[in-house]
Protein backbone atom coordinates (compact mmCIF):
# COMPACT_ATOMS: atom_id res chain seq x y z
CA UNK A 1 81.00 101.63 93.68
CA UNK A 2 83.86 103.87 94.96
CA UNK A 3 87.31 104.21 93.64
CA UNK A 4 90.29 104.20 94.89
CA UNK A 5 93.02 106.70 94.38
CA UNK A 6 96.15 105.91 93.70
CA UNK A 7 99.43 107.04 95.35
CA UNK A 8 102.46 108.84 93.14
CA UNK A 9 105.47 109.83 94.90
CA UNK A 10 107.66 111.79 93.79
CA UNK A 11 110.94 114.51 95.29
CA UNK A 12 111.70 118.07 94.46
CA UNK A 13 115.78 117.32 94.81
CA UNK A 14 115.41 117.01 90.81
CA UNK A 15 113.74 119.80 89.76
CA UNK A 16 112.11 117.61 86.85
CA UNK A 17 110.39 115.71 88.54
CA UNK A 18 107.12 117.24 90.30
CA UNK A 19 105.91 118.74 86.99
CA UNK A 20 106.92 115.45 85.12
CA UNK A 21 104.51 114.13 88.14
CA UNK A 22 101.72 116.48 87.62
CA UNK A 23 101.83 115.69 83.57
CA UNK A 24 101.62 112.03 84.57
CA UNK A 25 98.54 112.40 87.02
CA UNK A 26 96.65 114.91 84.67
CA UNK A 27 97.32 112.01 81.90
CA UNK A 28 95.99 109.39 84.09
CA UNK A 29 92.94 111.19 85.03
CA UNK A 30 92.08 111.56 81.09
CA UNK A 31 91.65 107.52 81.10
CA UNK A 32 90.21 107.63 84.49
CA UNK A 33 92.98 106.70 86.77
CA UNK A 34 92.49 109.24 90.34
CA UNK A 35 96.36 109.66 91.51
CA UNK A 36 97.08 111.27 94.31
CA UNK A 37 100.46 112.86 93.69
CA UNK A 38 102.80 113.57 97.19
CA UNK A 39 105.92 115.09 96.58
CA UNK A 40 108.48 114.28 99.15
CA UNK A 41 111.73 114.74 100.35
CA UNK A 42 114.39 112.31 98.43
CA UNK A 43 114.72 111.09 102.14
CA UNK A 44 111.46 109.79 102.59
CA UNK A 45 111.48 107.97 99.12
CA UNK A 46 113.17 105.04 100.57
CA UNK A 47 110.81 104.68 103.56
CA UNK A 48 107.87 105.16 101.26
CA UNK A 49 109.15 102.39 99.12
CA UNK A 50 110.22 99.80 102.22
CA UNK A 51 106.95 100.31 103.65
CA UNK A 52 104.71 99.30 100.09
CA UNK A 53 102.80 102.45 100.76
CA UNK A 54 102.26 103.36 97.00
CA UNK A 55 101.38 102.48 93.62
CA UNK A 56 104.48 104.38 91.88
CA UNK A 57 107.40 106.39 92.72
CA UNK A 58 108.98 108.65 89.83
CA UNK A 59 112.46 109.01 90.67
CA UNK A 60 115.22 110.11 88.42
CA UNK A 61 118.65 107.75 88.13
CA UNK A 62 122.17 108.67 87.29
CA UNK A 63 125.06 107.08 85.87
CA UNK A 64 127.42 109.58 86.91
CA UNK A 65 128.56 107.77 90.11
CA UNK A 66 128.29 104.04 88.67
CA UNK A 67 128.99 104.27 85.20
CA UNK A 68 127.78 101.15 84.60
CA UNK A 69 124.60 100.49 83.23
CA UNK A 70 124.62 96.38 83.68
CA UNK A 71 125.09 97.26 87.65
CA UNK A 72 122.29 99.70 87.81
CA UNK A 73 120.02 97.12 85.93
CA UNK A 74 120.44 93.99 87.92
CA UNK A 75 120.26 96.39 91.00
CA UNK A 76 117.03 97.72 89.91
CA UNK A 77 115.58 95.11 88.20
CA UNK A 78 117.09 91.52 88.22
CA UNK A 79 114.46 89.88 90.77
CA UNK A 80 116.55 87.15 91.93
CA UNK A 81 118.21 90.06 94.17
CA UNK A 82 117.30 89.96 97.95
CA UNK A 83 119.12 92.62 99.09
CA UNK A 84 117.96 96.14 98.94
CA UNK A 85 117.23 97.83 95.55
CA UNK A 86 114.69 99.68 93.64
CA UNK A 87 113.41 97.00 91.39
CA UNK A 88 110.69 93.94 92.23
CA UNK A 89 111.06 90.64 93.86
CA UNK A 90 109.86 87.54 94.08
């Protein structure tokens, strides 16, 4: 039986983030998870996600422009939203 790998996406524009990435795929592969990890422009993030071409995207948020953290939640998460955001919907 093959498996498949999975796809991690990630940017260099936050300097944490691509060895944060690399921690998270060598932890995977430890319980037997194969992630392929692609780090991207922050650009290409948003195509990445409006196409559904992964299985995760590790992305950094920030309060300093919306300092409110009841906005940034129901924009990322609340899945009644139907227009754009970073969380899931139904």
């Amino acid at each position: 039986m093959k498996s498949s790998r999975s796809k991690l996406y990630t940017y260099p524009e936050r300097a944490e983030l691509p060895p944060l990435a690399e921690i998270i795929q060598q932890e995977l592969s430890k319980l037997g998870f194969s992630v392929d990890l692609q780090v991207v422009s922050v650009g290409t993030i948003s195509d990445i996600w409006k196409r559904g071409d992964f299985d995760a995207i590790l992305m950094g948020r920030g309060l300093f422009f919306v300092p409110d953290p009841d906005f940034i939640f129901m924009t990322d998460y609340y899945s009644g939203r139907k227009e754009f955001g970073w969380g899931a919907y139904g």
